[in-house]
Protein backbone atom coordinates (compact mmCIF):
# COMPACT_ATOMS: atom_id res chain seq x y z
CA UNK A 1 -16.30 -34.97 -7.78
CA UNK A 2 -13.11 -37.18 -7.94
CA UNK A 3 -11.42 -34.96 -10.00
CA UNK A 4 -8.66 -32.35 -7.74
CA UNK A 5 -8.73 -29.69 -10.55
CA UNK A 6 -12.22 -29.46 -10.75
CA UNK A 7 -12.38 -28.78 -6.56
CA UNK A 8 -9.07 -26.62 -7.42
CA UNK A 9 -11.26 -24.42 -10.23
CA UNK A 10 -14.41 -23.86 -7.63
CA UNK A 11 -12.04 -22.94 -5.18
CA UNK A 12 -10.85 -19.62 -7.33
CA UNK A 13 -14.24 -19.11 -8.41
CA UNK A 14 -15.38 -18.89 -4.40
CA UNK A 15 -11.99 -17.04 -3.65
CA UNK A 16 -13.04 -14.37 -6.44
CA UNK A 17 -16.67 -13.88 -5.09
CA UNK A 18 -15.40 -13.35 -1.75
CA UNK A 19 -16.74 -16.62 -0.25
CA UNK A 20 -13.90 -17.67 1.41
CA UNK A 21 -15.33 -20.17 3.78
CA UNK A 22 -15.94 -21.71 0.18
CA UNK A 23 -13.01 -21.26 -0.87
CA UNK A 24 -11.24 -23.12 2.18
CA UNK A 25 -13.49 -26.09 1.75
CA UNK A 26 -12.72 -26.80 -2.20
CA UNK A 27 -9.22 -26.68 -1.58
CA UNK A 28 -9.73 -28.74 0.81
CA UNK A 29 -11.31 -31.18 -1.23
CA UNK A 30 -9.09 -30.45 -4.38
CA UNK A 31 -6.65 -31.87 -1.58
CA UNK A 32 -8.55 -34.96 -0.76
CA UNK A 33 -9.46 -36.05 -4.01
CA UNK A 34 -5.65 -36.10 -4.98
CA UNK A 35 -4.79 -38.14 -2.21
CA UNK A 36 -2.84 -35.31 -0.55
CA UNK A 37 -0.58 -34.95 -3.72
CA UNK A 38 -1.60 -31.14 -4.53
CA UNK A 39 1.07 -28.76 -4.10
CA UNK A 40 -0.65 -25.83 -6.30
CA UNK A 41 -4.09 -26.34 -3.67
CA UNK A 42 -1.81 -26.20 -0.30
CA UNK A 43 -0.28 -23.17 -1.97
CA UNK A 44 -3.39 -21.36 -3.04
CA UNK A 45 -4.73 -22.63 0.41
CA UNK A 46 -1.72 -20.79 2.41
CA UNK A 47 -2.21 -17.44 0.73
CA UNK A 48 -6.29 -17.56 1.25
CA UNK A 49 -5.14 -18.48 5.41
CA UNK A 50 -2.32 -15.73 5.34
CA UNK A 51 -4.86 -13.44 3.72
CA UNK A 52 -7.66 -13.93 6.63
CA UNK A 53 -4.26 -13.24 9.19
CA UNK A 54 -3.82 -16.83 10.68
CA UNK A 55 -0.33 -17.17 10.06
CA UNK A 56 0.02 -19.92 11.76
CA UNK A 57 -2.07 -22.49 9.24
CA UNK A 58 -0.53 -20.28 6.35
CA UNK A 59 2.57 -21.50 6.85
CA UNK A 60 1.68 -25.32 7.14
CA UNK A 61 -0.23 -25.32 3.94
CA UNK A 62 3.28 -23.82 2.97
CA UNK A 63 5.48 -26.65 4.30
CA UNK A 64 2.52 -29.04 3.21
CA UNK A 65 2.99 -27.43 -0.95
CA UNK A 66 7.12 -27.90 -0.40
CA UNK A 67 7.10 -31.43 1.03
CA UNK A 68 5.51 -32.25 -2.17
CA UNK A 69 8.00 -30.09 -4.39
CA UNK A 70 11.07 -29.22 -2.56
CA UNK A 71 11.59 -27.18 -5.72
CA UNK A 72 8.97 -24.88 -5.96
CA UNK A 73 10.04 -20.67 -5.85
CA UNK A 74 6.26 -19.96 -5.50
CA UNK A 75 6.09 -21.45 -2.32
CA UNK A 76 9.07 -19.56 -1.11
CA UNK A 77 8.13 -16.45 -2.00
CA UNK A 78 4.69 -16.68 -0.38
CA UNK A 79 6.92 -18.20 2.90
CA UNK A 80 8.82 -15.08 2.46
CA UNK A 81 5.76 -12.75 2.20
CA UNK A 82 4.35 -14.40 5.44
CA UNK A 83 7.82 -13.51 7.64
CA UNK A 84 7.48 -10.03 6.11
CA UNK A 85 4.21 -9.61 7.65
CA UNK A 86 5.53 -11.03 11.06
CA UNK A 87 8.07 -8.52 10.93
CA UNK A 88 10.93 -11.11 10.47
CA UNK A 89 12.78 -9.47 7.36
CA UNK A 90 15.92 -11.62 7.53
CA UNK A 91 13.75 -14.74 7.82
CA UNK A 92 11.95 -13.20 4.84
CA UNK A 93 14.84 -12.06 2.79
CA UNK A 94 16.38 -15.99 3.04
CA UNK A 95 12.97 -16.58 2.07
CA UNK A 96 12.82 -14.52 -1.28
CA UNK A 97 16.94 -15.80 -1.91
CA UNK A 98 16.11 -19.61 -1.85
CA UNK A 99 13.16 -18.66 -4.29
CA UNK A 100 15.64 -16.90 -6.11
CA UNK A 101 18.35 -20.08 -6.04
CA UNK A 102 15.81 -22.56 -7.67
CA UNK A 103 14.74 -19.88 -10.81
CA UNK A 104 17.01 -16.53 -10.69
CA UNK A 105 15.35 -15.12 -13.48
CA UNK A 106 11.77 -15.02 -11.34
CA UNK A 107 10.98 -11.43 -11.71
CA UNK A 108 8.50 -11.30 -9.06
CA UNK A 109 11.54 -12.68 -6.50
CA UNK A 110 13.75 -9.95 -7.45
CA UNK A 111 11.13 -7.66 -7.37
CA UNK A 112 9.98 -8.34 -3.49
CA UNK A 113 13.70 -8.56 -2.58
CA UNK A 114 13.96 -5.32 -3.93
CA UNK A 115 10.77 -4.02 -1.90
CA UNK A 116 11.78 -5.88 1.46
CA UNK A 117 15.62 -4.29 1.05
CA UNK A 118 13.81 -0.77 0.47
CA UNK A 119 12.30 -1.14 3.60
CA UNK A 120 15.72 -1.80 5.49
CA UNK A 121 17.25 1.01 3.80
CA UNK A 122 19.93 -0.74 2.05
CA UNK A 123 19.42 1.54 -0.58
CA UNK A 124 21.99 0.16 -3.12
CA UNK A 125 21.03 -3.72 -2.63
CA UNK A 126 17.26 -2.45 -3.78
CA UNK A 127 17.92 -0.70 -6.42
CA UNK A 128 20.45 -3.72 -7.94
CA UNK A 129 17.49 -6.18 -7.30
CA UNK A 130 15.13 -4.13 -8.32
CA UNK A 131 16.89 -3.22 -11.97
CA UNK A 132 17.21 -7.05 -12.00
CA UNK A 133 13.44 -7.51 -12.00
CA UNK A 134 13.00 -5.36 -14.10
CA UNK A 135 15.80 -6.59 -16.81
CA UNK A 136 13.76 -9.96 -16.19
CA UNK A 137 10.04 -8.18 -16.97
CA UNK A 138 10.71 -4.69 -19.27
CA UNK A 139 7.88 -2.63 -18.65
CA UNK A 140 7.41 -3.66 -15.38
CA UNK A 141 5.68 -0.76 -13.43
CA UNK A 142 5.34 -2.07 -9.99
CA UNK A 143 8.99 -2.68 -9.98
CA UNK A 144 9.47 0.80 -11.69
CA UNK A 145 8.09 2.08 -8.62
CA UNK A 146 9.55 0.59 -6.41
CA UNK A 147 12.81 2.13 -7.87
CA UNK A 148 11.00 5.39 -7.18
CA UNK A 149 10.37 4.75 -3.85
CA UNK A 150 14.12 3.52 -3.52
CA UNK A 151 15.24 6.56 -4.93
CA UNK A 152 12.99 9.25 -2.76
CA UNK A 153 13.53 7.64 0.36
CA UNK A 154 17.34 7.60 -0.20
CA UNK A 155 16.66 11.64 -0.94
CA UNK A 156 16.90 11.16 -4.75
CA UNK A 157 14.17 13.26 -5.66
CA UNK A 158 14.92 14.40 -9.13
CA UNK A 159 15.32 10.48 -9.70
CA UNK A 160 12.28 9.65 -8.48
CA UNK A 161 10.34 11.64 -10.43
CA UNK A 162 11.53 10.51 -13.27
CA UNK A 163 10.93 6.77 -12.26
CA UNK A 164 6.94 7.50 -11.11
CA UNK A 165 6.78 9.12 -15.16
CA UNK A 166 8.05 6.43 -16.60
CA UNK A 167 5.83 4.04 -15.10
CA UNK A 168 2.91 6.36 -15.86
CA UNK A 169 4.30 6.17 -19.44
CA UNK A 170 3.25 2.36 -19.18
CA UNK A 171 0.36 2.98 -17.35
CA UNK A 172 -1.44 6.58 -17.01
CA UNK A 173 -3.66 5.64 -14.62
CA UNK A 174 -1.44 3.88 -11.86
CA UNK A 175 -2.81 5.46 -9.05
CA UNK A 176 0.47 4.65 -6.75
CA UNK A 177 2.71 6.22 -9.37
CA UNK A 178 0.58 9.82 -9.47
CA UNK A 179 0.39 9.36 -5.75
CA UNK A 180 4.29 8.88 -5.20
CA UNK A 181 4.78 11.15 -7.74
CA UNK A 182 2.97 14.03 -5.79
CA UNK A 183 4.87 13.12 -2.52
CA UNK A 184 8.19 13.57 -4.82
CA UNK A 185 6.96 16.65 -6.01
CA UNK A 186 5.73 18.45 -2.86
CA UNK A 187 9.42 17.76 -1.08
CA UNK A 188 10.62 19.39 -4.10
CA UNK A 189 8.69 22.52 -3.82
CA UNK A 190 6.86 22.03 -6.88
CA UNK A 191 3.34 21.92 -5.32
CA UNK A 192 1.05 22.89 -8.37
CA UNK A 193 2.65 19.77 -10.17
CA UNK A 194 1.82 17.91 -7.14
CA UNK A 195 -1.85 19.01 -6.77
CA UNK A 196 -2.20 17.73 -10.73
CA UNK A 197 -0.57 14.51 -10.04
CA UNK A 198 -2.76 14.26 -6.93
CA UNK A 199 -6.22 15.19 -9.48
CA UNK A 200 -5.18 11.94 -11.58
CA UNK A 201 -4.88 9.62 -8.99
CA UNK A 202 -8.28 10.40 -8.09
CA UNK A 203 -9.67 10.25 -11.52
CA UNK A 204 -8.62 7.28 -11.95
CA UNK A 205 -9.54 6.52 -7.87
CA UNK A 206 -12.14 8.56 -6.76
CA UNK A 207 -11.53 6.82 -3.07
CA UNK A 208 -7.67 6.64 -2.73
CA UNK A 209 -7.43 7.29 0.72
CA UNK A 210 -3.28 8.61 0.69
CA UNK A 211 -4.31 11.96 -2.04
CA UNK A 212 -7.09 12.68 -0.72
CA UNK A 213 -5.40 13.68 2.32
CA UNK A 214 -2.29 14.75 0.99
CA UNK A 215 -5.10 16.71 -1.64
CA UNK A 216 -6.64 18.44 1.27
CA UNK A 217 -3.57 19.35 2.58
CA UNK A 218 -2.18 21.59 -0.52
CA UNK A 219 -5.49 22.98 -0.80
CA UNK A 220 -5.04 23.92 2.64
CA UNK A 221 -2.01 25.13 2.23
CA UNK A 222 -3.26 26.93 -0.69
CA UNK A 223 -5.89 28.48 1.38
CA UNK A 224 -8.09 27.08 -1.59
CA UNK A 225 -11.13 26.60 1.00
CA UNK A 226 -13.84 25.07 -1.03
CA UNK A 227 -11.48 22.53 -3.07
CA UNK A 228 -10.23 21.81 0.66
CA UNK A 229 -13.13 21.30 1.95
CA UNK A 230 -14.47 19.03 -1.11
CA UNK A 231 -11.15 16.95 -0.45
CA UNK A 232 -11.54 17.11 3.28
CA UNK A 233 -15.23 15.68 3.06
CA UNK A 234 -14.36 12.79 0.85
CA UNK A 235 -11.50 11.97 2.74
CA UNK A 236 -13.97 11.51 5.80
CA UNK A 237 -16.60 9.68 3.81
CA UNK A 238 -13.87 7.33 2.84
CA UNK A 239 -12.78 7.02 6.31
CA UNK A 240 -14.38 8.50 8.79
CA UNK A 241 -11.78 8.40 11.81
CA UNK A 242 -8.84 9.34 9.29
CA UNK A 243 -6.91 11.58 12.47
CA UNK A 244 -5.22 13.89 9.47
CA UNK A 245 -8.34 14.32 7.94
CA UNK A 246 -10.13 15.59 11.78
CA UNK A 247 -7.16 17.77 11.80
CA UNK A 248 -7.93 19.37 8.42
CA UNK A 249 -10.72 19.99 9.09
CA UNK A 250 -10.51 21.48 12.62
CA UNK A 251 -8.17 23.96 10.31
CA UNK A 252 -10.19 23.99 7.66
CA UNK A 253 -13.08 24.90 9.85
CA UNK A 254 -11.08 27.93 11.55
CA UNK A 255 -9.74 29.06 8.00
CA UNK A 256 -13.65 30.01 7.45
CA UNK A 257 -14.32 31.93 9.56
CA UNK A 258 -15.52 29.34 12.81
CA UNK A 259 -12.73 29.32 15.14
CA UNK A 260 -15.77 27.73 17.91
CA UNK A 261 -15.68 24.92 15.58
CA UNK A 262 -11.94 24.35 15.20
CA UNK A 263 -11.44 24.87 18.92
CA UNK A 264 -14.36 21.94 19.79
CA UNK A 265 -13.36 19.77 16.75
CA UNK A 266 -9.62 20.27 18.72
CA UNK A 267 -10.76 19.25 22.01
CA UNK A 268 -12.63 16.30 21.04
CA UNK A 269 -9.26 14.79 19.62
CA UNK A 270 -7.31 15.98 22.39
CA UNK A 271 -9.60 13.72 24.18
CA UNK A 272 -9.66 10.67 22.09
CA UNK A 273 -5.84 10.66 21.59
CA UNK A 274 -4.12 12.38 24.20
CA UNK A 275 -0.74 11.39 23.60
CA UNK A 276 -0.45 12.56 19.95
CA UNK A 277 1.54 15.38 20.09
CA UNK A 278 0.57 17.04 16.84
CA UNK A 279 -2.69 17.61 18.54
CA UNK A 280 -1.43 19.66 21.59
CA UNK A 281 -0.75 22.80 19.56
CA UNK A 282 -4.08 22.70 17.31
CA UNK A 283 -6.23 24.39 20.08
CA UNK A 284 -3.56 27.39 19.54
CA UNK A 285 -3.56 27.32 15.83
CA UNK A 286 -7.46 27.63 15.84
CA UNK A 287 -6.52 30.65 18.01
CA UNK A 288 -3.93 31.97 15.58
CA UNK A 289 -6.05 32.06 12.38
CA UNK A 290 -6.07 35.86 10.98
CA UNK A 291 -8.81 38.10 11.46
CA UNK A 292 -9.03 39.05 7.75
CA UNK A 293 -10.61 35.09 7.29
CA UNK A 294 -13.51 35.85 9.38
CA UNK A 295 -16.83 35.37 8.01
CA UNK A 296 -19.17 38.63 8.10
């Protein structure tokens, strides 16, 4: 019991199986038995804190972990990945640039400076920092990504789908990259490539959330009613208020025949969300369904 690294070692062991409470405590003690001279526990400690949302006792453990090493990028970064979540991107991006002044060639720095510039649109400063990462860590497919995303957002498309394929050359079964991919792909036009991309993510994730939905709505689109409805229904189990997925199948409903259905199915979310305005025109496109997809 006097020895930090054997608290430290429980700690990740508790943090693993989900007993955070657990967790807390050994770093805690990890803490304790080294007199307070622990950097990698108050570290560890800040992301468990920041992970249950108290932001507040994140960040000490953060300061705590840098008053012992002034030098330490991991620290840093996690600082950085805090003021991200607080929506305070410049605080963030100094955050990720100091990281980045005590080891440039931390490929995980460049890479969330890359992610966090994304988000600001600075299209060209992402990309740089992201190609950076990368340069750092070849075959890195988060940060291959991440280009992706760079490059459809910025209207790239063609570019984009080539990024998502090379990742998926690293790693078929990246469920982000088939997902992103499909997005990429749909913009373009090219929907049955985007239905297949869609089908991999969920073999390799039967529960991704993001195709499912955007699964059930090519099928819809498709008028492919019992693949919708099979994408529709998971969609739901996965998450049962999922607003796009009560919208599907309102249409979905109408498409076979039960306009009744659609209609109630409309009002019900008219009700629980009045202001959406997607919703306001639903009632009329249960109306609006053709005849011809009537049941008998």
């Amino acid at each position: 019991p006097t020895v930090p690294e054997h608290h430290f070692l429980a700690a990740l062991v508790a943090d693993r199986d989900g007993r955070k409470d657990d967790s807390r405590r050994a770093y805690q003690a990890a803490i304790v038995a080294a007199r307070g001279d622990y950097p990698e526990a108050y570290l560890n400690l800040g992301v468990l804190e920041r992970n249950a949302s108290d932001f507040v006792k994140a960040r000490a453990a953060y300061d705590a972990a840098l008053k012992l090493r002034p030098a330490y990028p991991a620290a840093w970064l996690n600082i950085g990945k805090l003021l991200e979540a607080k929506g305070q991107p410049a605080e963030a991006e100094a955050a990720y640039q100091k990281a980045l002044e005590l080891d440039p060639r931390h490929a995980n720095g460049w890479l969330y400076l890359g992610q966090l510039r994304s988000g600001l649109q600075r299209w060209a400063d992402a990309e740089a920092a992201l190609r950076k990462s990368m340069e750092l860590r070849p075959g890195s497919t988060a940060a291959q990504v991440s280009l992706g995303v760079v490059y459809a957002r910025s209207g790239r498309l063609d570019e984009a789908v080539a990024a998502y394929r090379k990742a998926l050359e690293v790693d078929p079964r990246m469920v982000t990259a088939h997902h992103d991919l499909a997005l990429a792909l749909v913009k373009l036009g090219r929907t049955d490539e985007a239905r297949q991309a869609l089908l991999k993510a969920l073999e390799a994730d039967p529960g991704h959330v993001g195709s499912l939905r955007e699964l059930a709505e090519l099928e819809l689109a498709a008028r492919r009613l019992p693949e919708a409805r099979k994408a529709v229904q998971e969609l739901l189990d996965a998450v049962p208020g999922d607003l796009a997925g009560r919208v599907a199948l309102a249409e979905l409903t109408a498409l076979e025949g039960d306009r009744t259905g659609c209609e109630a199915i409309a009002r019900r979310l008219q009700a629980e969300v009045p202001a959406d305005a997607t919703l306001r025109t639903l009632l009329a496109r249960c109306a609006a369904v053709p005849p011809a997809t009537a049941r008998p």
